[in-house]
PDB file of N, CA and C in Angstrom:
ATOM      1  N   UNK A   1       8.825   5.512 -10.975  1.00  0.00           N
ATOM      2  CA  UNK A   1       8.518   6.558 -11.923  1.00  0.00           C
ATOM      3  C   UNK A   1       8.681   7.935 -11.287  1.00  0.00           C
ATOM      4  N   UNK A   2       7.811   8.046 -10.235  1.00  0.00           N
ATOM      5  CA  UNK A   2       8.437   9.709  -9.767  1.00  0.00           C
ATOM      6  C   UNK A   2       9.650   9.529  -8.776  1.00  0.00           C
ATOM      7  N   UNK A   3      10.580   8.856  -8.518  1.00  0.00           N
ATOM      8  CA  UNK A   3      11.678   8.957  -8.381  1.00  0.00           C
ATOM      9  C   UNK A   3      12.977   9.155  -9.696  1.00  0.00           C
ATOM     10  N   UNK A   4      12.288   8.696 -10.803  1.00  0.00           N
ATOM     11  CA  UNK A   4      13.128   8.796 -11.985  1.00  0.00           C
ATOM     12  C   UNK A   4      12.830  10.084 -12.332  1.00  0.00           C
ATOM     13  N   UNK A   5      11.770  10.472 -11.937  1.00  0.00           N
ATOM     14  CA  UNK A   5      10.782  12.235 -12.030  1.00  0.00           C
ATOM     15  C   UNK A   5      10.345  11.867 -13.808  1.00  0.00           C
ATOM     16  N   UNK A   6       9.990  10.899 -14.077  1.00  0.00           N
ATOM     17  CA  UNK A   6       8.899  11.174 -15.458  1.00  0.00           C
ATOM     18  C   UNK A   6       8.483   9.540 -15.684  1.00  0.00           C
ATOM     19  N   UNK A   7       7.916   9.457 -16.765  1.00  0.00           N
ATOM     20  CA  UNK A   7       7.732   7.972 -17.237  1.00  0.00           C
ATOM     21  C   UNK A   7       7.325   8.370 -18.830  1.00  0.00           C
ATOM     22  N   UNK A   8       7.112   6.659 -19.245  1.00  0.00           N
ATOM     23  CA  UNK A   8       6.714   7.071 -20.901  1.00  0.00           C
ATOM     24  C   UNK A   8       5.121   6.208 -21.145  1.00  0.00           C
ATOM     25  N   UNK A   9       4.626   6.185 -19.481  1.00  0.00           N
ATOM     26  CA  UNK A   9       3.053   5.481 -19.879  1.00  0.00           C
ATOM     27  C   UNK A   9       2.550   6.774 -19.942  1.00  0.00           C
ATOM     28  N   UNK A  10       1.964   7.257 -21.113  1.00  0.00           N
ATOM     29  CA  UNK A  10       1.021   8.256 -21.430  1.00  0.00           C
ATOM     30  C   UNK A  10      -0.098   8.342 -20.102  1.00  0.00           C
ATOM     31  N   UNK A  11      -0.937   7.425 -19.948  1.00  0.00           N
ATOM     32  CA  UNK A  11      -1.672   7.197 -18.824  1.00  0.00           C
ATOM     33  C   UNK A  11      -1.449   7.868 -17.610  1.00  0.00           C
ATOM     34  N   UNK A  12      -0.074   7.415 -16.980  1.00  0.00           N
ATOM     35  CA  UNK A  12       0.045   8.066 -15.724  1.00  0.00           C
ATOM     36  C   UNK A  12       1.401   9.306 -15.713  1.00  0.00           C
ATOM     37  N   UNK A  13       1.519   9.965 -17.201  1.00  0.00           N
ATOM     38  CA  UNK A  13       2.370  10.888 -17.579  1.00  0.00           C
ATOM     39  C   UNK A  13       2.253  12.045 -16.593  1.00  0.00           C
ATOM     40  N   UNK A  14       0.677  12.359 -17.233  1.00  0.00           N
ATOM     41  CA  UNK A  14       0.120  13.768 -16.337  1.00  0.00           C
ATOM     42  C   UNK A  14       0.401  13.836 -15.118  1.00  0.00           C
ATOM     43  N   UNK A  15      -0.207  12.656 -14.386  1.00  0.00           N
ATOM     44  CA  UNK A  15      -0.295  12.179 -12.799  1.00  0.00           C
ATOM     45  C   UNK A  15       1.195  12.118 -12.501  1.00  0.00           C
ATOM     46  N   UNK A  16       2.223  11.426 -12.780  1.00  0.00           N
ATOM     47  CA  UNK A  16       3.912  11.778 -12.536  1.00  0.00           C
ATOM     48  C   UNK A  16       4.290  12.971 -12.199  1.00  0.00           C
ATOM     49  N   UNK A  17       3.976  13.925 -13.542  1.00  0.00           N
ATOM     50  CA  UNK A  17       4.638  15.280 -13.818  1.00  0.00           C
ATOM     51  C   UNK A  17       3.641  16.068 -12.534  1.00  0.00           C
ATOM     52  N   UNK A  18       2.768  16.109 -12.096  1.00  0.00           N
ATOM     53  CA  UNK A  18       2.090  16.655 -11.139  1.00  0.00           C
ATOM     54  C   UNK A  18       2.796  16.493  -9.876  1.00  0.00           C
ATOM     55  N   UNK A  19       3.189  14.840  -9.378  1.00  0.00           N
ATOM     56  CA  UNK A  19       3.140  15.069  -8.075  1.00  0.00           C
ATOM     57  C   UNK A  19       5.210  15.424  -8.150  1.00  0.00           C
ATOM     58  N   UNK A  20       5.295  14.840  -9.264  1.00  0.00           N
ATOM     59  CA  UNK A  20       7.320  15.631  -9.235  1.00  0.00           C
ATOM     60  C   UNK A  20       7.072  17.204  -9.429  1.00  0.00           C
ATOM     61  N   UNK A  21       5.816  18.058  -9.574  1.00  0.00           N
ATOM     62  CA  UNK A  21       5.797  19.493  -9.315  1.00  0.00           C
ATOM     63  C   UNK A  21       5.668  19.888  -7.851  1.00  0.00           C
ATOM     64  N   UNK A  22       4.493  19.200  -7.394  1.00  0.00           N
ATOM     65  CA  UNK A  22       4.290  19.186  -6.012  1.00  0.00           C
ATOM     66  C   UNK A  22       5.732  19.177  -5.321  1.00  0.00           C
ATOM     67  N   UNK A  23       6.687  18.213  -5.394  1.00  0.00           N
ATOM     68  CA  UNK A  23       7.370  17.401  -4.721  1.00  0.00           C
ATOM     69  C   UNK A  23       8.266  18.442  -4.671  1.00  0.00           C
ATOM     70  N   UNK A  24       8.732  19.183  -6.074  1.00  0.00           N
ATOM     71  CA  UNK A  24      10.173  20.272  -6.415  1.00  0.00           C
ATOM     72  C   UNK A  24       9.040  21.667  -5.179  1.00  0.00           C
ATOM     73  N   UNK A  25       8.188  21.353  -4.578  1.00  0.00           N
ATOM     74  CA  UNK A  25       7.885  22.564  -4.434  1.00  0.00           C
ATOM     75  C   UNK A  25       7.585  22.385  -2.425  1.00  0.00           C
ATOM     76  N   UNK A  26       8.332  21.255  -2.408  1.00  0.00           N
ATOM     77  CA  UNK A  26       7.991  20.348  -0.900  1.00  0.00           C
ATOM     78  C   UNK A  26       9.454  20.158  -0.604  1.00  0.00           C
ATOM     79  N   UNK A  27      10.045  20.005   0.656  1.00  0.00           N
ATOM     80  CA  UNK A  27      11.233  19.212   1.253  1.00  0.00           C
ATOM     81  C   UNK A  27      10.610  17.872   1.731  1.00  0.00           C
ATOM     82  N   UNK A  28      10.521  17.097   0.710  1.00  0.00           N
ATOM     83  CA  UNK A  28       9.930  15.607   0.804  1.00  0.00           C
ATOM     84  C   UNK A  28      10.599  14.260  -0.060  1.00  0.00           C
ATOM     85  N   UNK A  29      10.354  13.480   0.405  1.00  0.00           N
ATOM     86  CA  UNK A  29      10.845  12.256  -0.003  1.00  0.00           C
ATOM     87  C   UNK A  29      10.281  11.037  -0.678  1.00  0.00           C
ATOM     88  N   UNK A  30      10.416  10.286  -1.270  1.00  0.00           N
ATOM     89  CA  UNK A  30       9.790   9.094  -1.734  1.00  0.00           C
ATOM     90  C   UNK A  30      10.830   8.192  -1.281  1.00  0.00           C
ATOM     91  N   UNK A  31       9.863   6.482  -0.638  1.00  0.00           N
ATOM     92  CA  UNK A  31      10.671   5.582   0.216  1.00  0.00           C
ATOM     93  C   UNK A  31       9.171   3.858  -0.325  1.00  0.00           C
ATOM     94  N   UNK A  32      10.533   3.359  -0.475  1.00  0.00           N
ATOM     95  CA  UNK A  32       9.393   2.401  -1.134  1.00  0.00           C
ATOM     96  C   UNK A  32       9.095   1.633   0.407  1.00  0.00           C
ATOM     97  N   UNK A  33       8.105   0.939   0.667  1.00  0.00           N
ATOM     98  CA  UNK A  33       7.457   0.499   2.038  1.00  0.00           C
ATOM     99  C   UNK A  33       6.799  -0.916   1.339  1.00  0.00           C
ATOM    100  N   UNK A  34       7.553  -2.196   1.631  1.00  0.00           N
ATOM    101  CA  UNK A  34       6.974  -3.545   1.506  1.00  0.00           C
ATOM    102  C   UNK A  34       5.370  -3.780   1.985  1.00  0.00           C
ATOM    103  N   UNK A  35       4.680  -4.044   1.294  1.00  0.00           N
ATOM    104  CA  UNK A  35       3.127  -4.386   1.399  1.00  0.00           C
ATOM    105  C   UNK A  35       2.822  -4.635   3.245  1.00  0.00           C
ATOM    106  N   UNK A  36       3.667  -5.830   3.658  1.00  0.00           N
ATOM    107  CA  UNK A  36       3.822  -6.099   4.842  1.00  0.00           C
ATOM    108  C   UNK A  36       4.333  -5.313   6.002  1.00  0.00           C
ATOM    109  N   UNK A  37       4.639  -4.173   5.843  1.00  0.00           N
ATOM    110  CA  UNK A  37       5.311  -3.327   6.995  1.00  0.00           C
ATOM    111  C   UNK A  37       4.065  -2.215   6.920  1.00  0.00           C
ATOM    112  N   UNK A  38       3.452  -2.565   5.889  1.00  0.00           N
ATOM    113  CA  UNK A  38       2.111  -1.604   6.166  1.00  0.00           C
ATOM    114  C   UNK A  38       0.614  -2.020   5.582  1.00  0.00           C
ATOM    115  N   UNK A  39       0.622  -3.114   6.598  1.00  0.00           N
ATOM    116  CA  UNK A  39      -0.537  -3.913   6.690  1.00  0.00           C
ATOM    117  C   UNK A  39      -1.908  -3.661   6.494  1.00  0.00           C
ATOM    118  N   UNK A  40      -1.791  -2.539   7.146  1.00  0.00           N
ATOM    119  CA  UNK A  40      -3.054  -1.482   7.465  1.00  0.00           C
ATOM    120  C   UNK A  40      -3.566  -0.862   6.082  1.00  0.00           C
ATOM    121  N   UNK A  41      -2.861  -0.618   5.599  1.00  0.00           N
ATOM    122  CA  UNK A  41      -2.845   0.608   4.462  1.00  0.00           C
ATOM    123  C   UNK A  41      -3.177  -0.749   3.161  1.00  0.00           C
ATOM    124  N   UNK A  42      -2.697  -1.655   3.449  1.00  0.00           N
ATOM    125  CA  UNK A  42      -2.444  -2.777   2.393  1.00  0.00           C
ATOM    126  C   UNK A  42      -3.483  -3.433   2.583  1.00  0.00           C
ATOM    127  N   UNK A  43      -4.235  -3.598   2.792  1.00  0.00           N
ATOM    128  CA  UNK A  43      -5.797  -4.167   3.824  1.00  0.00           C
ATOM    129  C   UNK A  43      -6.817  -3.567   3.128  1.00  0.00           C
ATOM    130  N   UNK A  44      -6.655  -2.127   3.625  1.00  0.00           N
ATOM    131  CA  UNK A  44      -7.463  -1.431   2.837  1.00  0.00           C
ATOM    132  C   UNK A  44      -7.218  -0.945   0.951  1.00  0.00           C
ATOM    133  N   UNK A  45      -6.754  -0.860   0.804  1.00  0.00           N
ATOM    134  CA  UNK A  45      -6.135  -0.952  -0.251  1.00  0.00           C
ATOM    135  C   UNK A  45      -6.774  -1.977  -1.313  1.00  0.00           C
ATOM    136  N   UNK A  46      -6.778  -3.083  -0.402  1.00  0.00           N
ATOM    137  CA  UNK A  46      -7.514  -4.453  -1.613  1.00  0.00           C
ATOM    138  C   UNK A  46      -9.226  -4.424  -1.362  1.00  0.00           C
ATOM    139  N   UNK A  47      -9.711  -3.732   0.016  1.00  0.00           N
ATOM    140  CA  UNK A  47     -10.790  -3.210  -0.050  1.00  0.00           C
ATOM    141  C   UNK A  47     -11.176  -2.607  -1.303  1.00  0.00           C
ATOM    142  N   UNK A  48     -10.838  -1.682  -1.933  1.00  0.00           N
ATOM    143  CA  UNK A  48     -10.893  -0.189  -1.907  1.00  0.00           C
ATOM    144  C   UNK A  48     -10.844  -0.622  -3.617  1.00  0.00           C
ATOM    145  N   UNK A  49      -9.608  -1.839  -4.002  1.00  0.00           N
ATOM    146  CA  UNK A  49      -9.745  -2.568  -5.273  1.00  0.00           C
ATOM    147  C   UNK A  49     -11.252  -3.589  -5.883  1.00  0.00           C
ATOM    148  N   UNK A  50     -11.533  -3.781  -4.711  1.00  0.00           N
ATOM    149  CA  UNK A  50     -12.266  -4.760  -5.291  1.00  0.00           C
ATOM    150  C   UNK A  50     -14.129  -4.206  -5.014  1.00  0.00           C
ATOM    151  N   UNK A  51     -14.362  -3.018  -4.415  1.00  0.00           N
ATOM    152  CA  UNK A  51     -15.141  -2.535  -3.795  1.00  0.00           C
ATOM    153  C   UNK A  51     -15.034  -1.321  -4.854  1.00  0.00           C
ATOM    154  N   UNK A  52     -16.672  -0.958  -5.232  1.00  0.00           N
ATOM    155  CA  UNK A  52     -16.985   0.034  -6.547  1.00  0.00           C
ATOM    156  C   UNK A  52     -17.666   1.153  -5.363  1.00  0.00           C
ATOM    157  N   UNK A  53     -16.871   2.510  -5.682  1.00  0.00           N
ATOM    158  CA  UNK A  53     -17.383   3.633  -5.264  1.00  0.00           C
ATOM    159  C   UNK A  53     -16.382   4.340  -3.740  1.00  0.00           C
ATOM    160  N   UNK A  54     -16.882   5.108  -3.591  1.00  0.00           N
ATOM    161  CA  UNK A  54     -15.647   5.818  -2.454  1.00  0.00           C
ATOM    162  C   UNK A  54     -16.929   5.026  -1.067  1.00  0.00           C
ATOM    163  N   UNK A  55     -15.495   4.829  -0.143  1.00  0.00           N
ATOM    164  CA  UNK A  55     -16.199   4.163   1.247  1.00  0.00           C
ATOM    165  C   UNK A  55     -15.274   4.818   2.222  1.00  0.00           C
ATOM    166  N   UNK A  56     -16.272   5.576   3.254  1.00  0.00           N
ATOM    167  CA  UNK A  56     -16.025   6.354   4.453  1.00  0.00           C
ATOM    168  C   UNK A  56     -16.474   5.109   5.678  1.00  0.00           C
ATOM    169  N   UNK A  57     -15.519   5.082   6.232  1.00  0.00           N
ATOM    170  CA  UNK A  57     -15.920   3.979   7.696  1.00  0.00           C
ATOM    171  C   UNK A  57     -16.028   5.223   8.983  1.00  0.00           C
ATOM    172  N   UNK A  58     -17.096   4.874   9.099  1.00  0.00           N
ATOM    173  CA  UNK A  58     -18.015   5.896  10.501  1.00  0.00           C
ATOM    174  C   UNK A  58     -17.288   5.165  12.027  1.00  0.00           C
ATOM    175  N   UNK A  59     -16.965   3.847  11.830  1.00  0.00           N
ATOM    176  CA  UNK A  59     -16.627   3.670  13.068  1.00  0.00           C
ATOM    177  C   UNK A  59     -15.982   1.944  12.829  1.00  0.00           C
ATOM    178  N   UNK A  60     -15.502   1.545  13.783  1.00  0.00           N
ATOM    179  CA  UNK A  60     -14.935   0.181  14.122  1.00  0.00           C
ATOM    180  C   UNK A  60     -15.136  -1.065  13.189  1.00  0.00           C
ATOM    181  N   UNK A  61     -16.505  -1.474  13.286  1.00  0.00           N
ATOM    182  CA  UNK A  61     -17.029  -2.289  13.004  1.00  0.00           C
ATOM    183  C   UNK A  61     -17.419  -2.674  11.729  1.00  0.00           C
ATOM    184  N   UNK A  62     -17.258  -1.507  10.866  1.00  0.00           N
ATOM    185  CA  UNK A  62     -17.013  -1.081   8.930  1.00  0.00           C
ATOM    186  C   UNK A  62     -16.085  -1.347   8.672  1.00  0.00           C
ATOM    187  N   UNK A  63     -14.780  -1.240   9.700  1.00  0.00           N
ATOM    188  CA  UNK A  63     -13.387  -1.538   8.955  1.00  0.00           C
ATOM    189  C   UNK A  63     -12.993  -2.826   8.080  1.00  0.00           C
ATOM    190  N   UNK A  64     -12.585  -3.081   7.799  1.00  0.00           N
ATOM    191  CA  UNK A  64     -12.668  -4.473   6.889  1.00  0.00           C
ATOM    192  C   UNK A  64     -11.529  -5.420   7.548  1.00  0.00           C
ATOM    193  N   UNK A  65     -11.920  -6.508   7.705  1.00  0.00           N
ATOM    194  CA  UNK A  65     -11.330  -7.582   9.121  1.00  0.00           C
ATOM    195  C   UNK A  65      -9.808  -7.489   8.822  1.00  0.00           C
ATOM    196  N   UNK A  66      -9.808  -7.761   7.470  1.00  0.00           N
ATOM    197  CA  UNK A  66      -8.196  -7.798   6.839  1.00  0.00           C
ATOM    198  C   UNK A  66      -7.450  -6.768   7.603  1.00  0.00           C
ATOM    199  N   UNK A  67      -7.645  -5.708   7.774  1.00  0.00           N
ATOM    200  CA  UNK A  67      -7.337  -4.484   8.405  1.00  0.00           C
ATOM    201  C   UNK A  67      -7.485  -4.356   9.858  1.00  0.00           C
ATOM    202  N   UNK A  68      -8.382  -5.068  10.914  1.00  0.00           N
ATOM    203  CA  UNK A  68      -8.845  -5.476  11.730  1.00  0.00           C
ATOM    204  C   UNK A  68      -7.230  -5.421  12.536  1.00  0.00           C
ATOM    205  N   UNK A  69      -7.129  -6.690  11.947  1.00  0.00           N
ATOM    206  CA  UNK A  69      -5.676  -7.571  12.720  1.00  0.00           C
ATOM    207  C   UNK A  69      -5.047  -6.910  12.752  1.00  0.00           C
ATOM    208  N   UNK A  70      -4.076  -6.652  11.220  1.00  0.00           N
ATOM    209  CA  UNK A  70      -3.260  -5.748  10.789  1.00  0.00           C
ATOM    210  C   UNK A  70      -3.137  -4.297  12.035  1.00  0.00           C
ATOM    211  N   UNK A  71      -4.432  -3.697  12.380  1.00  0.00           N
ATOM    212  CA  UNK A  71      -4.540  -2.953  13.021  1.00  0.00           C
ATOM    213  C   UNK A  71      -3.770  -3.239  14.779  1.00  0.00           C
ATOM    214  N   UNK A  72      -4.260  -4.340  14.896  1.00  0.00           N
ATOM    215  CA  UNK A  72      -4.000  -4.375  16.773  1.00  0.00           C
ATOM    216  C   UNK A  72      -2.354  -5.052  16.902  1.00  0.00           C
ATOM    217  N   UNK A  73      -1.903  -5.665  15.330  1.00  0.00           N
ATOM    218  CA  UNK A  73      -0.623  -6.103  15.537  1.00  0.00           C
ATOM    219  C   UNK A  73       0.772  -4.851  15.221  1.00  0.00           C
ATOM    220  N   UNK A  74       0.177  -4.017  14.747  1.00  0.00           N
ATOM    221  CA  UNK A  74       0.359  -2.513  14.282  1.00  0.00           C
ATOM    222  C   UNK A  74       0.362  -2.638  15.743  1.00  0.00           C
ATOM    223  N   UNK A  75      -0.572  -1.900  16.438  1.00  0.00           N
ATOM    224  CA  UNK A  75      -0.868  -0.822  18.024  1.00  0.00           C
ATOM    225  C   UNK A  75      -0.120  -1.670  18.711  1.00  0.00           C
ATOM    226  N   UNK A  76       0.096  -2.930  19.044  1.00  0.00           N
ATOM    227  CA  UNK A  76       1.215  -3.605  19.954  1.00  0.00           C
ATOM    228  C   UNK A  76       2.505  -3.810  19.628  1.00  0.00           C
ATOM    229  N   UNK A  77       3.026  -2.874  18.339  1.00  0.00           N
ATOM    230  CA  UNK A  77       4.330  -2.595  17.820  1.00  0.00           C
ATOM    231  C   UNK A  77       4.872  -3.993  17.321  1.00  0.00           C
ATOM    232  N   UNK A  78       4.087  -5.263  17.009  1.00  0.00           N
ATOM    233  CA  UNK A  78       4.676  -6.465  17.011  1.00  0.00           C
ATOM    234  C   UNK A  78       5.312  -6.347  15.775  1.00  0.00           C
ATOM    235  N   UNK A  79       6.279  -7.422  15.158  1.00  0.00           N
ATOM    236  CA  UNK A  79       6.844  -7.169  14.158  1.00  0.00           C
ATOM    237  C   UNK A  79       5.838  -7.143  12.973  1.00  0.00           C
ATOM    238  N   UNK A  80       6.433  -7.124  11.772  1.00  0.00           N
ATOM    239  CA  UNK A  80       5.303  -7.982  10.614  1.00  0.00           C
ATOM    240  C   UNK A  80       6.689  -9.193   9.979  1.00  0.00           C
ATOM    241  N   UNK A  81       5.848 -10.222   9.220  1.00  0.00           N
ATOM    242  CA  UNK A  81       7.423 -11.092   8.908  1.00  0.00           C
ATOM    243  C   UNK A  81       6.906 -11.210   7.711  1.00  0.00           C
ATOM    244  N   UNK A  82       7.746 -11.634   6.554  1.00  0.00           N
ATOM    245  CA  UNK A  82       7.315 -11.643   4.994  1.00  0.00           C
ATOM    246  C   UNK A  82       8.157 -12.698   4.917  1.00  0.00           C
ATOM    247  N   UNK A  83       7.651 -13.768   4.445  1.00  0.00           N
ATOM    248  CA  UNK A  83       7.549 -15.195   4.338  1.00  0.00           C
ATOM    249  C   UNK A  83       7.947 -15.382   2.928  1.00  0.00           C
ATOM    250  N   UNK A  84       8.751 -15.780   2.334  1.00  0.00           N
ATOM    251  CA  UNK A  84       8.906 -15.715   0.759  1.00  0.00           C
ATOM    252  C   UNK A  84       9.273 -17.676   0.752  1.00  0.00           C
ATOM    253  N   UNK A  85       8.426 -18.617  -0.552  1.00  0.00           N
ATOM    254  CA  UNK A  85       8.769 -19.814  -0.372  1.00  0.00           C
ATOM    255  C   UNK A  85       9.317 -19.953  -1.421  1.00  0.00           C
ATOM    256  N   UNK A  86      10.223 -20.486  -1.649  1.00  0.00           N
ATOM    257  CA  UNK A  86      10.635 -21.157  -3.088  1.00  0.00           C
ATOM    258  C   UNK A  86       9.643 -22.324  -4.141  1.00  0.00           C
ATOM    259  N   UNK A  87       9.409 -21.523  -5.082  1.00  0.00           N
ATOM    260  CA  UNK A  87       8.326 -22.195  -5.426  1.00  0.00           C
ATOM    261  C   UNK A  87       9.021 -23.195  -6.144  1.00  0.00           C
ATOM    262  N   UNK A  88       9.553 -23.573  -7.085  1.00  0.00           N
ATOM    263  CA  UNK A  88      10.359 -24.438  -7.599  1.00  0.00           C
ATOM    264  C   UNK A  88      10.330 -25.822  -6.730  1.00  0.00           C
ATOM    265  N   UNK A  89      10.586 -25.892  -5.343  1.00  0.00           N
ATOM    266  CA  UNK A  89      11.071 -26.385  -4.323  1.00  0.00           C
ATOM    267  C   UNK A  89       9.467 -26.757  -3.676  1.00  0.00           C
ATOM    268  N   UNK A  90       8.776 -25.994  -3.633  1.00  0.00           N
ATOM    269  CA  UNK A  90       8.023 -26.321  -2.598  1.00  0.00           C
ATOM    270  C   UNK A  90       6.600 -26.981  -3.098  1.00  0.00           C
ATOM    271  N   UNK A  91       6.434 -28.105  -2.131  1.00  0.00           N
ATOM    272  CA  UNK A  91       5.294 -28.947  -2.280  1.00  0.00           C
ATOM    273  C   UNK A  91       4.425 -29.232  -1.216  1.00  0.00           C
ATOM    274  N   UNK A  92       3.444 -30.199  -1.523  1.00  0.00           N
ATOM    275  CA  UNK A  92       2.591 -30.137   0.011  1.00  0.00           C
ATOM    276  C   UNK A  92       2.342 -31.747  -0.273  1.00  0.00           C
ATOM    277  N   UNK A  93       2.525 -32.152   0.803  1.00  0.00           N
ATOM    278  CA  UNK A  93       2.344 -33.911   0.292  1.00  0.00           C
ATOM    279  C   UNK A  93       0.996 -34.612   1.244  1.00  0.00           C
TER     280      UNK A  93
END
């Protein structure tokens, strides 16, 4: 949607046309980023869904585990791999 610079969900009309103002007014980019190459962000994220109210983490041990990992496999530059199965195909016997 704000790469097309508009949409026709009334809902997130306003919110579009805002950040494509921002954006005409920035040397910036939009880049889509697979769930898995940003683990961290994607971690928290399902926190943040399923959890009612704004949450500030003071330190380490608040972070939410999902994010945990994500975090130290992040800081040791390891890859991330995205596993896709054929569902059609796939069984468990």
């Amino acid at each position: 949607m704000i790469k097309n610079r508009g949409t026709n969900n009334l809902k997130l009309k306003t919110i579009i046309e805002d950040i494509v103002q921002i954006m005409n007014n920035m040397n910036c980019s939009i880049e889509h980023c697979f769930r898995e190459a940003n683990q961290v962000a994607d971690g928290l994220a399902k926190f943040g869904a399923i959890h009612e109210g704004s949450h500030i983490f003071q330190n380490w041990q608040q972070i939410p585990n999902s994010s945990k990992g994500a975090y130290h496999l992040d800081k040791a530059q390891l890859p991330s791999m995205r596993i896709k199965y054929d569902k059609a195909n796939f069984f468990v016997s």
